[in-house]
PDB file of N, CA and C in Angstrom:
ATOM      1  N   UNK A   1      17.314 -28.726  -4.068  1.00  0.00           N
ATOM      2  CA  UNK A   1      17.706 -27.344  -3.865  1.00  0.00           C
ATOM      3  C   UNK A   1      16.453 -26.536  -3.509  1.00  0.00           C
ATOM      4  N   UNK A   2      16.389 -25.770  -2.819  1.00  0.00           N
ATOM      5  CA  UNK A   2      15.686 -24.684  -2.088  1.00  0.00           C
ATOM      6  C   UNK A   2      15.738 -23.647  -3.115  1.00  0.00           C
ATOM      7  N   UNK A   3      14.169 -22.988  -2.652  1.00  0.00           N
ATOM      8  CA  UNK A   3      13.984 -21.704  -3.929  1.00  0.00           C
ATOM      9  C   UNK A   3      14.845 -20.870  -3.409  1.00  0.00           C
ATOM     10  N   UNK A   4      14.760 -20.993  -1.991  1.00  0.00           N
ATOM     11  CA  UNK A   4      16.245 -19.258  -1.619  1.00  0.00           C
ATOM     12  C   UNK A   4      17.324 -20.008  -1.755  1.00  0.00           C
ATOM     13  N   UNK A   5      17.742 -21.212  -2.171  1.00  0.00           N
ATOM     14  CA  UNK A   5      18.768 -21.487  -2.981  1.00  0.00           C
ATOM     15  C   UNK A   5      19.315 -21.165  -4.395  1.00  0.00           C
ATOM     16  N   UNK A   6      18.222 -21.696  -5.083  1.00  0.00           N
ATOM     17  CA  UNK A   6      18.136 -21.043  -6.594  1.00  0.00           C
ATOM     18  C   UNK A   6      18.050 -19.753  -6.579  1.00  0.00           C
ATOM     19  N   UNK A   7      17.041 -18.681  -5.894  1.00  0.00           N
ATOM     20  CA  UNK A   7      17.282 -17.184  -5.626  1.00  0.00           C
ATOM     21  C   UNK A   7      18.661 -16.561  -5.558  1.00  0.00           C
ATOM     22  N   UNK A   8      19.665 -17.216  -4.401  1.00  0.00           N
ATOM     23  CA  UNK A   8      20.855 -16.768  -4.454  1.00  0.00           C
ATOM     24  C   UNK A   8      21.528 -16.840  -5.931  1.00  0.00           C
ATOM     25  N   UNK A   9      21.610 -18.410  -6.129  1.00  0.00           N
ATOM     26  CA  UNK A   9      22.313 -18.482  -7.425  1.00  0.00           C
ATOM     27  C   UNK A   9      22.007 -17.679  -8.494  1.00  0.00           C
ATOM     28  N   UNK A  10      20.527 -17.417  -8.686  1.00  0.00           N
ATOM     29  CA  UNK A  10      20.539 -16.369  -9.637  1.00  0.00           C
ATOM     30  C   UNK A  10      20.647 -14.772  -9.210  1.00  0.00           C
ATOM     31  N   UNK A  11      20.605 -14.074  -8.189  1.00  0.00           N
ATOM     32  CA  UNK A  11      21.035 -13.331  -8.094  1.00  0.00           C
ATOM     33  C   UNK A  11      22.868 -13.261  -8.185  1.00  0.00           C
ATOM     34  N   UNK A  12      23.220 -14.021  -7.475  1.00  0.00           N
ATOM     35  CA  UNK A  12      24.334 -14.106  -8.062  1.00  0.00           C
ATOM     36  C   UNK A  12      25.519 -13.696  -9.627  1.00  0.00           C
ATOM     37  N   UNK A  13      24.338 -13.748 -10.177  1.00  0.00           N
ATOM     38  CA  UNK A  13      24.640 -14.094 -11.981  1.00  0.00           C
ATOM     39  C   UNK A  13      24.227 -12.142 -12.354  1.00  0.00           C
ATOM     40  N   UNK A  14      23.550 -11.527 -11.518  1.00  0.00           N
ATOM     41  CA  UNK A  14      22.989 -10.221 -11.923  1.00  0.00           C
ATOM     42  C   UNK A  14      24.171  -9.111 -11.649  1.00  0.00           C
ATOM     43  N   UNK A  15      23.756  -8.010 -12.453  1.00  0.00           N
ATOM     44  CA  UNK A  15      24.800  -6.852 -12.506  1.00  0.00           C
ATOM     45  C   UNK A  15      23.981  -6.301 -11.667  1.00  0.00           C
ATOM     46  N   UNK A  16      24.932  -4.929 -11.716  1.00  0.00           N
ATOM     47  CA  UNK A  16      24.801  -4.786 -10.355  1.00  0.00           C
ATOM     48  C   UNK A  16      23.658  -3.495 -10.641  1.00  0.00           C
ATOM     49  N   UNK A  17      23.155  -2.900 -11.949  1.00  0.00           N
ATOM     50  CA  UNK A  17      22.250  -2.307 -12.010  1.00  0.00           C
ATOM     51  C   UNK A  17      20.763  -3.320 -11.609  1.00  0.00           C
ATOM     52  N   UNK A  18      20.753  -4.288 -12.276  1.00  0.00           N
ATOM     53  CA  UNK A  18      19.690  -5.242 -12.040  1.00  0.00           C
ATOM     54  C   UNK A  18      19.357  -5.287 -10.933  1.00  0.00           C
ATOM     55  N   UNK A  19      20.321  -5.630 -10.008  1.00  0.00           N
ATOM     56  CA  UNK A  19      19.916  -5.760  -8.268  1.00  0.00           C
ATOM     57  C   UNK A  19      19.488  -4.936  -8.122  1.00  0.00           C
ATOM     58  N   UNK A  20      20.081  -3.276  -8.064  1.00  0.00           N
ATOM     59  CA  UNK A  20      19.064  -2.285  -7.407  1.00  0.00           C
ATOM     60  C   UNK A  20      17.842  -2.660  -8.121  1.00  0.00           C
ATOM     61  N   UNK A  21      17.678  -2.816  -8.753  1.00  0.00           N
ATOM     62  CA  UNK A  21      16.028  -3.260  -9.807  1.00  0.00           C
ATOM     63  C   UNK A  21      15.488  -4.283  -8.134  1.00  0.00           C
ATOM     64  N   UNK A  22      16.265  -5.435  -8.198  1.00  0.00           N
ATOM     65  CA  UNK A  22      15.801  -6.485  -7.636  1.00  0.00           C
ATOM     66  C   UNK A  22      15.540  -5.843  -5.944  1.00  0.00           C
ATOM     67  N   UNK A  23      16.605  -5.341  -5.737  1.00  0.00           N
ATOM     68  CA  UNK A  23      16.090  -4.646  -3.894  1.00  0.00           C
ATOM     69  C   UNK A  23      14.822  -3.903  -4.141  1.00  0.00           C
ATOM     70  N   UNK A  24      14.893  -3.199  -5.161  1.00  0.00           N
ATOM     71  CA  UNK A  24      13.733  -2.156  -5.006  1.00  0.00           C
ATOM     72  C   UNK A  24      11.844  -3.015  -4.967  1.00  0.00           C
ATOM     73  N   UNK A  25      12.485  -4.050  -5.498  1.00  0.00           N
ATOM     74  CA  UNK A  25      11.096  -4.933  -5.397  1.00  0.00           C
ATOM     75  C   UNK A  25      10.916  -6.139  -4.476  1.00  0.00           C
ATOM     76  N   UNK A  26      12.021  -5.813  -3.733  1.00  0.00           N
ATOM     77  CA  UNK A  26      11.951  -7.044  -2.795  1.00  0.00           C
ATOM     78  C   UNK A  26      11.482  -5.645  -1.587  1.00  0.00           C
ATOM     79  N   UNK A  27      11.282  -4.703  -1.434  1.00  0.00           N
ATOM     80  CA  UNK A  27      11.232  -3.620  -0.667  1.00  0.00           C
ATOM     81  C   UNK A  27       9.715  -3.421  -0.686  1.00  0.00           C
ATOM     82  N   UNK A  28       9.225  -3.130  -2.350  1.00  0.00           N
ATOM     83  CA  UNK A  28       8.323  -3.135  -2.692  1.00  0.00           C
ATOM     84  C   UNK A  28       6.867  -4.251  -1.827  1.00  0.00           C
ATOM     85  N   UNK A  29       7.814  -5.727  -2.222  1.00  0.00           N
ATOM     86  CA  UNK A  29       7.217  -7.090  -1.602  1.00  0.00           C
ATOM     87  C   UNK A  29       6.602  -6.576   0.253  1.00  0.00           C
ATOM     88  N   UNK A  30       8.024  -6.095   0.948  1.00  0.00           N
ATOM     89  CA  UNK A  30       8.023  -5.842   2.228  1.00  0.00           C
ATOM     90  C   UNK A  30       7.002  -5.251   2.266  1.00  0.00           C
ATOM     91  N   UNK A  31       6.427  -4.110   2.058  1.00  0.00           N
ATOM     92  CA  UNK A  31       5.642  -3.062   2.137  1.00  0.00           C
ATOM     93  C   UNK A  31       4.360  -3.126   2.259  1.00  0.00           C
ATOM     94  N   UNK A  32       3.765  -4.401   1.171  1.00  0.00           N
ATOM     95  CA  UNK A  32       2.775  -4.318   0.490  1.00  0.00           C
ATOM     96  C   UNK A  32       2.632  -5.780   1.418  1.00  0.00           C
ATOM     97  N   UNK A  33       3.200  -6.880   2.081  1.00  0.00           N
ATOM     98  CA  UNK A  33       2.703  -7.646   3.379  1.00  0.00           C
ATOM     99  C   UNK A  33       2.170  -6.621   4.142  1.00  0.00           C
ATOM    100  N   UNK A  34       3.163  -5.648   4.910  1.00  0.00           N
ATOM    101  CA  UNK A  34       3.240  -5.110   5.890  1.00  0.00           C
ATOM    102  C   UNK A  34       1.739  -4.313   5.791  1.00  0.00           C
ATOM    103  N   UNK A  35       1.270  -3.748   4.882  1.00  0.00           N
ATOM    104  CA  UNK A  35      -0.059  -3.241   4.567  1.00  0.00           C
ATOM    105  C   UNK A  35      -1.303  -3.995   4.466  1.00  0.00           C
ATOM    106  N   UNK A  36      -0.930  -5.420   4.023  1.00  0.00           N
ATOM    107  CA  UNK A  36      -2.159  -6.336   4.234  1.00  0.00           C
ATOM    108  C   UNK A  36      -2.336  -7.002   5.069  1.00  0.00           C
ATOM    109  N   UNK A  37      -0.813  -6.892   6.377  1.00  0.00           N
ATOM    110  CA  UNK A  37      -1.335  -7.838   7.844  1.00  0.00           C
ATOM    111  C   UNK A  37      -1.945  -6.033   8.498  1.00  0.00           C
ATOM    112  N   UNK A  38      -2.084  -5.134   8.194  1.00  0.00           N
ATOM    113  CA  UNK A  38      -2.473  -4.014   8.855  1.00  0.00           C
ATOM    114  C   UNK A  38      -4.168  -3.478   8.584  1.00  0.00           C
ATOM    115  N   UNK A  39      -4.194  -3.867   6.690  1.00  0.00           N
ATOM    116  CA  UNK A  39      -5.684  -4.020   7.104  1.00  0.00           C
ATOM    117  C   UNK A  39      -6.609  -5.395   7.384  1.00  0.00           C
ATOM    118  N   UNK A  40      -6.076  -6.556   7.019  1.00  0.00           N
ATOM    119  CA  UNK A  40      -6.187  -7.452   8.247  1.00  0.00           C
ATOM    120  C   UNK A  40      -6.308  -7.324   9.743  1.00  0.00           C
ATOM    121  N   UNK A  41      -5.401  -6.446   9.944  1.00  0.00           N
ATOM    122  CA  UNK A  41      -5.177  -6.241  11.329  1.00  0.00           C
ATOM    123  C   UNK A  41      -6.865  -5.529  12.239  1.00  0.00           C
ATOM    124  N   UNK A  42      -6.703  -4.696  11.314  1.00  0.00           N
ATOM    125  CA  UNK A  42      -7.938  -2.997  11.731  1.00  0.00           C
ATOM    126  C   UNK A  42      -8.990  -4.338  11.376  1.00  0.00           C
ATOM    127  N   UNK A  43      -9.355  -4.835  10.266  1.00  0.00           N
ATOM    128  CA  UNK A  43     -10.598  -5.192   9.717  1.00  0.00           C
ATOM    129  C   UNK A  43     -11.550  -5.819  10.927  1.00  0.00           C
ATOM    130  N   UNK A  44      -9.933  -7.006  11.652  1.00  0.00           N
ATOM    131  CA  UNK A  44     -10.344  -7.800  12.926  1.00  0.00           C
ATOM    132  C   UNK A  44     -11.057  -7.004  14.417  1.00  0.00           C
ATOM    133  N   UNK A  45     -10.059  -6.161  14.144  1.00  0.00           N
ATOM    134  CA  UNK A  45     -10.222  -5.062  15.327  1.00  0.00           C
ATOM    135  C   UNK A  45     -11.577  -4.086  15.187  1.00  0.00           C
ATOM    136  N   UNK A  46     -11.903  -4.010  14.270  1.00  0.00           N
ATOM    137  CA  UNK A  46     -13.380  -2.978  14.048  1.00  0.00           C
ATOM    138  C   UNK A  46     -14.675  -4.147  13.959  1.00  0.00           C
ATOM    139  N   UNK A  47     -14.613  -5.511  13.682  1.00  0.00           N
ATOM    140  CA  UNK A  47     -15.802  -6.654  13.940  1.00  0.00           C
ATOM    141  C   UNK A  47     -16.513  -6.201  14.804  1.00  0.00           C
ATOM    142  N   UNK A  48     -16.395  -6.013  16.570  1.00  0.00           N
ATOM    143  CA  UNK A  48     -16.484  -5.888  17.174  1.00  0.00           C
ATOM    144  C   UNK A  48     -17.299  -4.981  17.583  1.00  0.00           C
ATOM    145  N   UNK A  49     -16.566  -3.346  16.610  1.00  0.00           N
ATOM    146  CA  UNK A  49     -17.363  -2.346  16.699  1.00  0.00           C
ATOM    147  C   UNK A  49     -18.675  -2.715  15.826  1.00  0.00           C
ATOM    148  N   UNK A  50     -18.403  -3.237  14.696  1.00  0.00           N
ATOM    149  CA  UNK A  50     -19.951  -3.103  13.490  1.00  0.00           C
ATOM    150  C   UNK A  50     -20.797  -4.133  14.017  1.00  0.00           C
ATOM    151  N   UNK A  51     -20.330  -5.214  15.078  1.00  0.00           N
ATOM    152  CA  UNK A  51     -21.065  -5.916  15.128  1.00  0.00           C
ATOM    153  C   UNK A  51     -22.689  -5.763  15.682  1.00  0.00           C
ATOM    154  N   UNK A  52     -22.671  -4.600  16.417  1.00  0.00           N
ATOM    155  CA  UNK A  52     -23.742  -4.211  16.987  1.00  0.00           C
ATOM    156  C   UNK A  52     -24.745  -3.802  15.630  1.00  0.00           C
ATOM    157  N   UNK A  53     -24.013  -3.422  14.888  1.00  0.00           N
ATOM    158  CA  UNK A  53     -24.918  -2.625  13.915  1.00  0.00           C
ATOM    159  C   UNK A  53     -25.183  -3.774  13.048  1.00  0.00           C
ATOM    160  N   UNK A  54     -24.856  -4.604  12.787  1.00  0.00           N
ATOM    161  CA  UNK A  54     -24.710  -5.722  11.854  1.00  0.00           C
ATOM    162  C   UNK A  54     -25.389  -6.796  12.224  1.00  0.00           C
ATOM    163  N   UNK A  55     -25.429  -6.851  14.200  1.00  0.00           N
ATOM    164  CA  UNK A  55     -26.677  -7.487  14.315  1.00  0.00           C
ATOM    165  C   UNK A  55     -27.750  -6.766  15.330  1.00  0.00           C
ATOM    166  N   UNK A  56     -29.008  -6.278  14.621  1.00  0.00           N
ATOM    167  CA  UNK A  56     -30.228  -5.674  15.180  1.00  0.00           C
ATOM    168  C   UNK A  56     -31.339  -5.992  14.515  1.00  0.00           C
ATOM    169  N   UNK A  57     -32.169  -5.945  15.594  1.00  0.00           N
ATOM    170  CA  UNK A  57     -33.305  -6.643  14.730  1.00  0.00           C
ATOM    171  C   UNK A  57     -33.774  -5.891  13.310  1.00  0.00           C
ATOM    172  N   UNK A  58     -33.492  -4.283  13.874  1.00  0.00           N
ATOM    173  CA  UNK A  58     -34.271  -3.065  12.871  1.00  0.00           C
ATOM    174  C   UNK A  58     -33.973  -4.099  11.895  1.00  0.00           C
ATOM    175  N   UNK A  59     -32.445  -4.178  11.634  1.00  0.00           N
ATOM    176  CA  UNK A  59     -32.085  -4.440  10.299  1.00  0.00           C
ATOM    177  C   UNK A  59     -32.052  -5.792   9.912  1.00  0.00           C
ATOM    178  N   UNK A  60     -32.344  -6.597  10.833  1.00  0.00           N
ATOM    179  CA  UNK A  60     -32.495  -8.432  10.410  1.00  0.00           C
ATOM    180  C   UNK A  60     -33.187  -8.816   9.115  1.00  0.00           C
ATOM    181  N   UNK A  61     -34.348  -7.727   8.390  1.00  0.00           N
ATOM    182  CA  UNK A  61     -35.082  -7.880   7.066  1.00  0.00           C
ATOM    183  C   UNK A  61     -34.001  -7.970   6.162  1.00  0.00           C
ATOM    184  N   UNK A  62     -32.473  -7.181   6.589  1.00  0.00           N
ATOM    185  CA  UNK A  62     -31.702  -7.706   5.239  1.00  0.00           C
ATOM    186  C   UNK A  62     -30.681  -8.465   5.145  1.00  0.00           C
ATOM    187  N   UNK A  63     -30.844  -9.818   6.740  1.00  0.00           N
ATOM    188  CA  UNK A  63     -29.948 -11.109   6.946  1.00  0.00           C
ATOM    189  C   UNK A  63     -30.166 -11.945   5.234  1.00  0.00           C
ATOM    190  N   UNK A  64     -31.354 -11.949   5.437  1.00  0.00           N
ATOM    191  CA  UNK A  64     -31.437 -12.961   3.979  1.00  0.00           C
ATOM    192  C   UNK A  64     -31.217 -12.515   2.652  1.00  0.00           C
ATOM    193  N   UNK A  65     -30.972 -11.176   2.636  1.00  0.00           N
ATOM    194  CA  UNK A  65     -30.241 -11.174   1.191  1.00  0.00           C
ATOM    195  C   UNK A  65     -28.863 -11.287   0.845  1.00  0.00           C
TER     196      UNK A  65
END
């Protein structure tokens, strides 16, 4: 059996106050991906910009720490 097998079955078994409990955190779940492929997203997208600054000689004295 599959966990979104067992998932159903036990949702299944829940009242119906519980579920709103359970949507509200499966909403919650949505949200909080959707925010970490976004600063994932930017983090990738700004490399590019810092990279200049990140590599210069001025500042190469603090590669090795």
């Amino acid at each position: 059996m599959t966990v979104k097998e067992i998932i159903k079955e036990e949702i299944d078994r829940l009242s119906e106050d519980t579920l709103v409990e359970v949507l509200d955190f499966i909403r919650f779940l949505e949200v909080k991906m959707e925010r970490d492929m976004l600063v994932k997203g930017s983090q990738r997208l700004s490399e590019a910009s810092f990279q200049k600054i990140w590599d210069n000689e001025e500042d190469s004295v603090y590669d090795s720490l």
